[in-house]
C-alpha atoms as a PDB file:
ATOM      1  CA  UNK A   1       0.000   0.000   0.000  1.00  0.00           C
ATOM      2  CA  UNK A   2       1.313   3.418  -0.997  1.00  0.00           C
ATOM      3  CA  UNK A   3      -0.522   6.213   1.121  1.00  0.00           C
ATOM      4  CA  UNK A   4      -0.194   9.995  -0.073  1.00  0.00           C
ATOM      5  CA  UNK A   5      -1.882  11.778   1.956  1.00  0.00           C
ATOM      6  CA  UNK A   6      -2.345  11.534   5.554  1.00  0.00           C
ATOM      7  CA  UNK A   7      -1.891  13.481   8.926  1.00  0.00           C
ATOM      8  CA  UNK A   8      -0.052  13.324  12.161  1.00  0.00           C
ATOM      9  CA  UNK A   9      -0.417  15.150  15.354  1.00  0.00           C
ATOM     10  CA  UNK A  10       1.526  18.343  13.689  1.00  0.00           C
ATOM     11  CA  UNK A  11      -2.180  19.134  12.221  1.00  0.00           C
ATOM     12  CA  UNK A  12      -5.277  17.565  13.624  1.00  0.00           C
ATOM     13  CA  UNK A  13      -3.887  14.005  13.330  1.00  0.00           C
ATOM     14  CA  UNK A  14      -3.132  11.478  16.631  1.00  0.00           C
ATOM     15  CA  UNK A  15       0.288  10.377  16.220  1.00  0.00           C
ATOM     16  CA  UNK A  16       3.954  11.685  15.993  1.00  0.00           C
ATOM     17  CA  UNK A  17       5.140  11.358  12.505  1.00  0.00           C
ATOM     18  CA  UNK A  18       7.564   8.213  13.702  1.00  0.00           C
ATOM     19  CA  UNK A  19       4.382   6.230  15.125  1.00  0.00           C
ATOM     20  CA  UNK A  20       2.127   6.544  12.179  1.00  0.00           C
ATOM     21  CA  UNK A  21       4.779   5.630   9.730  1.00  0.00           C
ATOM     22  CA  UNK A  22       5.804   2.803  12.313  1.00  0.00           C
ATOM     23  CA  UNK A  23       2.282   1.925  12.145  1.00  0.00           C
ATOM     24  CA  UNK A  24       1.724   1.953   8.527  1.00  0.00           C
ATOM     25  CA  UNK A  25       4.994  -0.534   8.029  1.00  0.00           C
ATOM     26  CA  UNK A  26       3.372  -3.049  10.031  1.00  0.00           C
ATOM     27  CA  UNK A  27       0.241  -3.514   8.355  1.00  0.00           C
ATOM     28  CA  UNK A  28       2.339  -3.944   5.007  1.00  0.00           C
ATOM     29  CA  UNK A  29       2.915  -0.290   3.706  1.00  0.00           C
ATOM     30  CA  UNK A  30       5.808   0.603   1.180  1.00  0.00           C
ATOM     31  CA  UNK A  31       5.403   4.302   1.492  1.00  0.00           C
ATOM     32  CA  UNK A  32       3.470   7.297   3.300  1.00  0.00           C
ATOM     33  CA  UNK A  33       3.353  10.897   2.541  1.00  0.00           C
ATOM     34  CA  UNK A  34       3.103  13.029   5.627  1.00  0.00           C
ATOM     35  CA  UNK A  35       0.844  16.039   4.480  1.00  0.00           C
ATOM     36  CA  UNK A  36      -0.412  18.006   7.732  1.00  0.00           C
ATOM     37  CA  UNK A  37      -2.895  20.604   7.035  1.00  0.00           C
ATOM     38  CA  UNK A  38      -1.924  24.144   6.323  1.00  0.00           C
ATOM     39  CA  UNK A  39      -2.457  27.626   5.708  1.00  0.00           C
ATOM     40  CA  UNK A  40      -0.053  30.875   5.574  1.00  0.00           C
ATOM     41  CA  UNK A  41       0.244  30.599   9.173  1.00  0.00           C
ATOM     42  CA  UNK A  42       2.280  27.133   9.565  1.00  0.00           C
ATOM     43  CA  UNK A  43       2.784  25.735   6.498  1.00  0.00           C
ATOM     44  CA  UNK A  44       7.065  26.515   6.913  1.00  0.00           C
ATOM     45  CA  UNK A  45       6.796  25.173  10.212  1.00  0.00           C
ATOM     46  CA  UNK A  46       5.567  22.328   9.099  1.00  0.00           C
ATOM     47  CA  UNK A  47       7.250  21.232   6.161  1.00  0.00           C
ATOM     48  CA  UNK A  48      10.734  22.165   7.888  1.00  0.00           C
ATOM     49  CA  UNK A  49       9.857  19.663  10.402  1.00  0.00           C
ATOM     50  CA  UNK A  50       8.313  16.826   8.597  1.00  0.00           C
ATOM     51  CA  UNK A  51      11.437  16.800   6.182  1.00  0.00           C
ATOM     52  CA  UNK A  52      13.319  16.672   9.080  1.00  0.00           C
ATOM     53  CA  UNK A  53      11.820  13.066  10.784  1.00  0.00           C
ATOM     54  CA  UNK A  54      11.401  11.994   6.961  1.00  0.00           C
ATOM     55  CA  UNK A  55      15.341  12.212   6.523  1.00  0.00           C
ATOM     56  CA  UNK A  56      15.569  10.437   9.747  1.00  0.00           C
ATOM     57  CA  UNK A  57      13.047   8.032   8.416  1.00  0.00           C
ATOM     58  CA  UNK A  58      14.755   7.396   5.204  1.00  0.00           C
ATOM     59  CA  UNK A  59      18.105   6.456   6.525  1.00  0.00           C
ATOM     60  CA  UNK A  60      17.483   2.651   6.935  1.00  0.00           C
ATOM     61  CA  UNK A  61      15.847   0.562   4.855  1.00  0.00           C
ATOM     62  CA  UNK A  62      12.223  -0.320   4.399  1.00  0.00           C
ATOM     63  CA  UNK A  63       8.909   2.058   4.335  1.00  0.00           C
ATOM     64  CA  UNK A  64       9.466   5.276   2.633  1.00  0.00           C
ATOM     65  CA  UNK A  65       8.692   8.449   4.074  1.00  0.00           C
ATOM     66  CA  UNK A  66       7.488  11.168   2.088  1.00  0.00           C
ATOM     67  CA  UNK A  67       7.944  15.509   2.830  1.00  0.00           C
ATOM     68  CA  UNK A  68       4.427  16.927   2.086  1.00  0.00           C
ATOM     69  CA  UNK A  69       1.649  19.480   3.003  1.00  0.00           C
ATOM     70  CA  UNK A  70      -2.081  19.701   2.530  1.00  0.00           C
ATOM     71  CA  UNK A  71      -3.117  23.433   1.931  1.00  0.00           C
ATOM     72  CA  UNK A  72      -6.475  23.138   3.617  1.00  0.00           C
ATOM     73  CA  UNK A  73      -9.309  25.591   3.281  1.00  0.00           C
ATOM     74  CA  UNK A  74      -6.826  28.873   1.872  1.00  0.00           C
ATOM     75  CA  UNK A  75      -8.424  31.334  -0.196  1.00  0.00           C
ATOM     76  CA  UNK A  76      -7.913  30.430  -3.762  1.00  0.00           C
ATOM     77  CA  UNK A  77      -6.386  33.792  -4.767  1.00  0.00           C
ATOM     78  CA  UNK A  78      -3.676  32.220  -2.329  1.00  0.00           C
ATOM     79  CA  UNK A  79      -3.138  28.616  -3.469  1.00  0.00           C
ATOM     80  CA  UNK A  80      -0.554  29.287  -5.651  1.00  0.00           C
ATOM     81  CA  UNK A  81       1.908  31.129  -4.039  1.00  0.00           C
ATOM     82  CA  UNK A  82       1.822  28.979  -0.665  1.00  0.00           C
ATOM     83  CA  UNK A  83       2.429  26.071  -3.269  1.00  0.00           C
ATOM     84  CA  UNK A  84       5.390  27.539  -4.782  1.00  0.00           C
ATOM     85  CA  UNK A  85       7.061  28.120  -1.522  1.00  0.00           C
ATOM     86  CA  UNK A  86       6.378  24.698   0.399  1.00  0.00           C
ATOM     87  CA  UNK A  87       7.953  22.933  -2.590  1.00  0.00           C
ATOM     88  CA  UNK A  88      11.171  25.580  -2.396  1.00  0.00           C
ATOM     89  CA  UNK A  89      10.966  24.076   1.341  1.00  0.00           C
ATOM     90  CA  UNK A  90      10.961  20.851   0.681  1.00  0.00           C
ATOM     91  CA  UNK A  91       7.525  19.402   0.636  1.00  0.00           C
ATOM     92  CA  UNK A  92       8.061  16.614  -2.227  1.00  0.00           C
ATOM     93  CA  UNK A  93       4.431  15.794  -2.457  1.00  0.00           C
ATOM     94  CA  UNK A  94       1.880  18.946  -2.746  1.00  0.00           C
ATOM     95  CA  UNK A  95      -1.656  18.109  -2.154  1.00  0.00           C
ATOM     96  CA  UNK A  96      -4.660  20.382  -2.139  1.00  0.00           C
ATOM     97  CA  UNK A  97      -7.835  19.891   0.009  1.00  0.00           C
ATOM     98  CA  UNK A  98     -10.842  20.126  -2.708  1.00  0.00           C
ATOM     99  CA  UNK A  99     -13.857  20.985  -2.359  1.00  0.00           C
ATOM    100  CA  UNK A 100     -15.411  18.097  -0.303  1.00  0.00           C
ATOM    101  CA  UNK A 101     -18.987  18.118  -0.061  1.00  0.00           C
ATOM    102  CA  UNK A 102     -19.148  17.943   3.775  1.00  0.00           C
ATOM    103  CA  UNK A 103     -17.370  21.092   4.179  1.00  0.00           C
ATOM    104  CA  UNK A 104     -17.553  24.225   3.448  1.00  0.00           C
ATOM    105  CA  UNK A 105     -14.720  24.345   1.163  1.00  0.00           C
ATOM    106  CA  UNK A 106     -14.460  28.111  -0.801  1.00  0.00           C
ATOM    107  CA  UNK A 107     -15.697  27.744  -4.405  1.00  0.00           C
ATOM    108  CA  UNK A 108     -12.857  28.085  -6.657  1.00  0.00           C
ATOM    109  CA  UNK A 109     -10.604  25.854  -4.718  1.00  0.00           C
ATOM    110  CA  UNK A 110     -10.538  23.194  -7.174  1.00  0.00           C
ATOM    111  CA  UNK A 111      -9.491  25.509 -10.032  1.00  0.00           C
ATOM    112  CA  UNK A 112      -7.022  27.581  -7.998  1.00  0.00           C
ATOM    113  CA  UNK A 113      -5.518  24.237  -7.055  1.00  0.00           C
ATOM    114  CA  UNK A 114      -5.021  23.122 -10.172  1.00  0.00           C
ATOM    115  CA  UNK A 115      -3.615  25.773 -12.005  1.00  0.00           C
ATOM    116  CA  UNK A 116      -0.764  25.584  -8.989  1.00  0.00           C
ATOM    117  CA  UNK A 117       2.177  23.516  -8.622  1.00  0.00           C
ATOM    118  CA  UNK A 118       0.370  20.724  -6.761  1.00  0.00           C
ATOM    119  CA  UNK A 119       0.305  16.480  -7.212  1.00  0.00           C
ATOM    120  CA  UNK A 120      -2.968  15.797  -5.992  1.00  0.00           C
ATOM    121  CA  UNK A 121      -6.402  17.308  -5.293  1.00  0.00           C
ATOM    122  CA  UNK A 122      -7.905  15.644  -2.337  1.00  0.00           C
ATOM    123  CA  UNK A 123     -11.522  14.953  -2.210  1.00  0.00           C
ATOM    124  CA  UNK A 124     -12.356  17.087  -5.195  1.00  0.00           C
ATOM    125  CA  UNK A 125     -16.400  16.695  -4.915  1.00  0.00           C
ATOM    126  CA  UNK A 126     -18.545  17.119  -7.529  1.00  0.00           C
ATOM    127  CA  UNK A 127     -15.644  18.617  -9.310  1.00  0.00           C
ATOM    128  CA  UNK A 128     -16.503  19.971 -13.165  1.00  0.00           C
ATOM    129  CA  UNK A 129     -15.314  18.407 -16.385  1.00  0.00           C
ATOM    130  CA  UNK A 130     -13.275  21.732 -16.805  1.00  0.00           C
ATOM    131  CA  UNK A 131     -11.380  21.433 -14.096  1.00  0.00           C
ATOM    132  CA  UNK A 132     -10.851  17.369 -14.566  1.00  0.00           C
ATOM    133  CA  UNK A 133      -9.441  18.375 -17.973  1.00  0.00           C
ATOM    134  CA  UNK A 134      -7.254  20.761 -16.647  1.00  0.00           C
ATOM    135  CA  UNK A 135      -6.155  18.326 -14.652  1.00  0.00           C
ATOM    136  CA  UNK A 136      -5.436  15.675 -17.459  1.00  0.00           C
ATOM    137  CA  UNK A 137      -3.231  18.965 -18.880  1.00  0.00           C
ATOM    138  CA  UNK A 138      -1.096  19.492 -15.209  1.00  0.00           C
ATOM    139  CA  UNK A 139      -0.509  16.045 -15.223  1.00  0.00           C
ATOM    140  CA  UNK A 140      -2.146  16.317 -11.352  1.00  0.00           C
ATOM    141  CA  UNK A 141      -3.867  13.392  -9.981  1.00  0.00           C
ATOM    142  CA  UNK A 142      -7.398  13.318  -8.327  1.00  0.00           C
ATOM    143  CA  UNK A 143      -7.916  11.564  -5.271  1.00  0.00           C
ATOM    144  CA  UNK A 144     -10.761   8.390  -4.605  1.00  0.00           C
ATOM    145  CA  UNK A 145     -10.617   8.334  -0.764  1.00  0.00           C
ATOM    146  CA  UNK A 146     -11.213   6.381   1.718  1.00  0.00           C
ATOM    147  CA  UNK A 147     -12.013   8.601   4.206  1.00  0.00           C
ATOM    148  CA  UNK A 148     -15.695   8.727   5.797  1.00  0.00           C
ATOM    149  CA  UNK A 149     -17.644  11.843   4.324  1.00  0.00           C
ATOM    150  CA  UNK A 150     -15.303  13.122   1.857  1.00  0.00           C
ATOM    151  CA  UNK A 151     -15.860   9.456  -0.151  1.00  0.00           C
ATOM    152  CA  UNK A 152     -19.280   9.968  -0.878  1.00  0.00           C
ATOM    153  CA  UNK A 153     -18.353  12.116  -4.192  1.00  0.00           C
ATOM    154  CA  UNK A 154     -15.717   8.972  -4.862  1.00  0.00           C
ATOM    155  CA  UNK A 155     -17.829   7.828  -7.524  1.00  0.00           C
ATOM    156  CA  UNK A 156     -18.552  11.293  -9.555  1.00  0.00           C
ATOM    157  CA  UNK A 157     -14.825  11.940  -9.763  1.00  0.00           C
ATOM    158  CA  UNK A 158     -14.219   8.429 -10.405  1.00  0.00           C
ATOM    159  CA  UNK A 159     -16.374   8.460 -13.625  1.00  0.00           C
ATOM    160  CA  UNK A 160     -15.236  12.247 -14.841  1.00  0.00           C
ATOM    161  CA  UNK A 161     -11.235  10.955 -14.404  1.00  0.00           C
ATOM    162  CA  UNK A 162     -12.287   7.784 -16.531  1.00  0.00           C
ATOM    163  CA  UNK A 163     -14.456  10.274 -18.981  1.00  0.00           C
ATOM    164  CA  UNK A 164     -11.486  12.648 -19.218  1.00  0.00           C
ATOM    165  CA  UNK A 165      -8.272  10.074 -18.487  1.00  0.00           C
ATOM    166  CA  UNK A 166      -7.259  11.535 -15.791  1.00  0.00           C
ATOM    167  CA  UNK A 167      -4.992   9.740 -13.461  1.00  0.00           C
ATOM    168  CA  UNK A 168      -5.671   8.816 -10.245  1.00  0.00           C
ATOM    169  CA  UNK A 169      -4.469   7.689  -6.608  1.00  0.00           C
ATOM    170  CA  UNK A 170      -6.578   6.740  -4.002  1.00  0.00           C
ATOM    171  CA  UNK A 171      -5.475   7.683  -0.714  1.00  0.00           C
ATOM    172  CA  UNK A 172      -6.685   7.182   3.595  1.00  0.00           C
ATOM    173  CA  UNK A 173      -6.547  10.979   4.500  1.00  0.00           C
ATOM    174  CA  UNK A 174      -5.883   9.082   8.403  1.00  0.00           C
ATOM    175  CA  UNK A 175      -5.676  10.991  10.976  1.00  0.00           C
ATOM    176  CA  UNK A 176      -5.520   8.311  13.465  1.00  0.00           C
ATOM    177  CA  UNK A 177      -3.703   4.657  12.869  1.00  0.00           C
ATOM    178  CA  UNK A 178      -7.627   3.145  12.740  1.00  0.00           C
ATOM    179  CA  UNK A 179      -8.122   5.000   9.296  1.00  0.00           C
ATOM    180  CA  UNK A 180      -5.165   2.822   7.495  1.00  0.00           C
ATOM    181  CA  UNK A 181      -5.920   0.508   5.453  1.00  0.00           C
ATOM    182  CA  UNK A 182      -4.275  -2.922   3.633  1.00  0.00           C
ATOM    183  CA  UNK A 183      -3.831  -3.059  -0.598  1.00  0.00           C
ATOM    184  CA  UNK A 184      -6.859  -4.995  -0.228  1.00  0.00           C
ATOM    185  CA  UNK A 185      -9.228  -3.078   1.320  1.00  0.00           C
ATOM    186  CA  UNK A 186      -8.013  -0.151  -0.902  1.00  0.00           C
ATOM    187  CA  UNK A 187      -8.989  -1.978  -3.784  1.00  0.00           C
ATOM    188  CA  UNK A 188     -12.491  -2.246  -2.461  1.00  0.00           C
ATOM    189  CA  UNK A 189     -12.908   1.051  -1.926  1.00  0.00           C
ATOM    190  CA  UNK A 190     -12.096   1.404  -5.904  1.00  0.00           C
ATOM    191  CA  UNK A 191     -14.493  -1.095  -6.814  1.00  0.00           C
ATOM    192  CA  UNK A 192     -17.099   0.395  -4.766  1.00  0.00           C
ATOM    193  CA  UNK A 193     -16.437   3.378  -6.779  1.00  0.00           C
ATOM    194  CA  UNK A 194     -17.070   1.575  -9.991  1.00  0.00           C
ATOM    195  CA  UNK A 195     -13.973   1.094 -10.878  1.00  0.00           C
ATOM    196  CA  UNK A 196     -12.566  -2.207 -12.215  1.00  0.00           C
ATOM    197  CA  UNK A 197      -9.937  -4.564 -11.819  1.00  0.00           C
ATOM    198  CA  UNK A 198      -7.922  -3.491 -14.309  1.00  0.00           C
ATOM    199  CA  UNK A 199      -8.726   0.666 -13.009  1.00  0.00           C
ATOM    200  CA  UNK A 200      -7.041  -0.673  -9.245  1.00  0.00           C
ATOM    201  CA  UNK A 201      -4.187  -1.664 -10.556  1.00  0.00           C
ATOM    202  CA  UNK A 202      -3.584   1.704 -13.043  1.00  0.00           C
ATOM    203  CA  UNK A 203      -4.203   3.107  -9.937  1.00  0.00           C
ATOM    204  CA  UNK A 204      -1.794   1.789  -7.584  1.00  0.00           C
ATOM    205  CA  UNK A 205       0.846   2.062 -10.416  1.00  0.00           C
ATOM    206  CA  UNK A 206       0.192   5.646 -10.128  1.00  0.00           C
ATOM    207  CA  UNK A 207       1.195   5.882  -6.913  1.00  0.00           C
ATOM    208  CA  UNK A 208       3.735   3.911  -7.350  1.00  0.00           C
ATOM    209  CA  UNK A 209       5.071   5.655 -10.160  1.00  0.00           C
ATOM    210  CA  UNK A 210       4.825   8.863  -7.862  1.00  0.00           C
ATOM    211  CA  UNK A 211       6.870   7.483  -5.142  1.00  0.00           C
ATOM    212  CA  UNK A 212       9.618   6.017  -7.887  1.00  0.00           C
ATOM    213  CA  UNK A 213      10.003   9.424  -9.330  1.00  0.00           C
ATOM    214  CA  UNK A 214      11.160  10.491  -5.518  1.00  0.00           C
ATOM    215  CA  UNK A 215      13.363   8.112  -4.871  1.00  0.00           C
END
């Protein structure tokens, strides 16, 4: 399993960056992003730190630890530029928190987000067919979650990124080590999305092919 987007007690996660990757290797991870949630206020806090237990991380052999950041409910007009700057940082994977259905996300996000320097778009909702070509363009992937709430759009995006070719990753948005989840139960989710076999596996080669380009 190869997990881009998750959240440790840095945002409104449970666990210190060590314990949720520690947690993640057991259950048969290969990788984890870290990607706290942040605004103008933290996000260089942040992303100095996470590098920092990432490096540490990385050092020995097995899971891979991943530098990221979640910009999370900024005003559009201000996507960009706090994009541009956490990657100059160090944040290796940029995701943006879309415009989820069960919160009250600022319309515009979604488009902001993907005219940015970004990887993913988190729970994009009932995201357009604009902004999923735009998307196909950036080369950005949209997210199928598995996170409660923020799924129930999983099947909308699902069919625009198939409608469009979009790529796609499907990540746990955890904030606590309850919300990870094995290969297999990941490719439920997917399925339960409408996706197929053969979709999963695209899928998990895009994450893969994510984590390759990193390392």
């Amino acid at each position: 399993m190869i997990d881009l987007h998750t959240h440790t007690f840095f945002s409104d996660g449970e666990l210190i960056p060590s314990e949720l990757v520690r947690r993640a290797e057991a259950i048969g991870y290969t990788a984890i992003a870290i990607t706290d949630h942040a605004d103008t206020s933290n996000f260089d806090f942040l992303i100095s730190r996470i590098v920092k237990v990432c490096g540490v991380i990385n050092n020995r052999k097995g899971i891979r630890a991943i530098p990221g950041i979640e910009i999370t409910h900024v005003h559009p007009e201000n996507i960009f530029e706090i994009a541009a700057e956490s990657r100059k940082l160090g944040a290796k994977i940029i995701v943006v928190h879309g415009e989820t259905i069960t919160e009250p996300v600022m319309p515009g996000t979604n488009r902001k987000a993907l005219e940015s320097d970004i990887d993913i778009l988190a729970h994009p909702g009932l995201i357009s067919d604009d902004d999923v070509k735009l998307a196909v363009e950036k080369n950005i992937c949209l997210e199928i979650t598995a996170r409660k709430g923020h799924s129930i759009t999983n099947g909308h995006v699902s069919a625009l990124a198939k409608k469009h070719g979009a790529k796609m990753v499907i990540n746990t948005d955890a904030h606590s080590p309850s919300d990870l989840i094995t290969l297999d139960t990941a490719r439920k989710i997917l399925l339960g999305a409408g996706l197929t076999e053969t979709d999963c596996n695209e899928i998990f080669l895009n994450s893969a092919e994510i984590v390759k380009r990193l390392f």
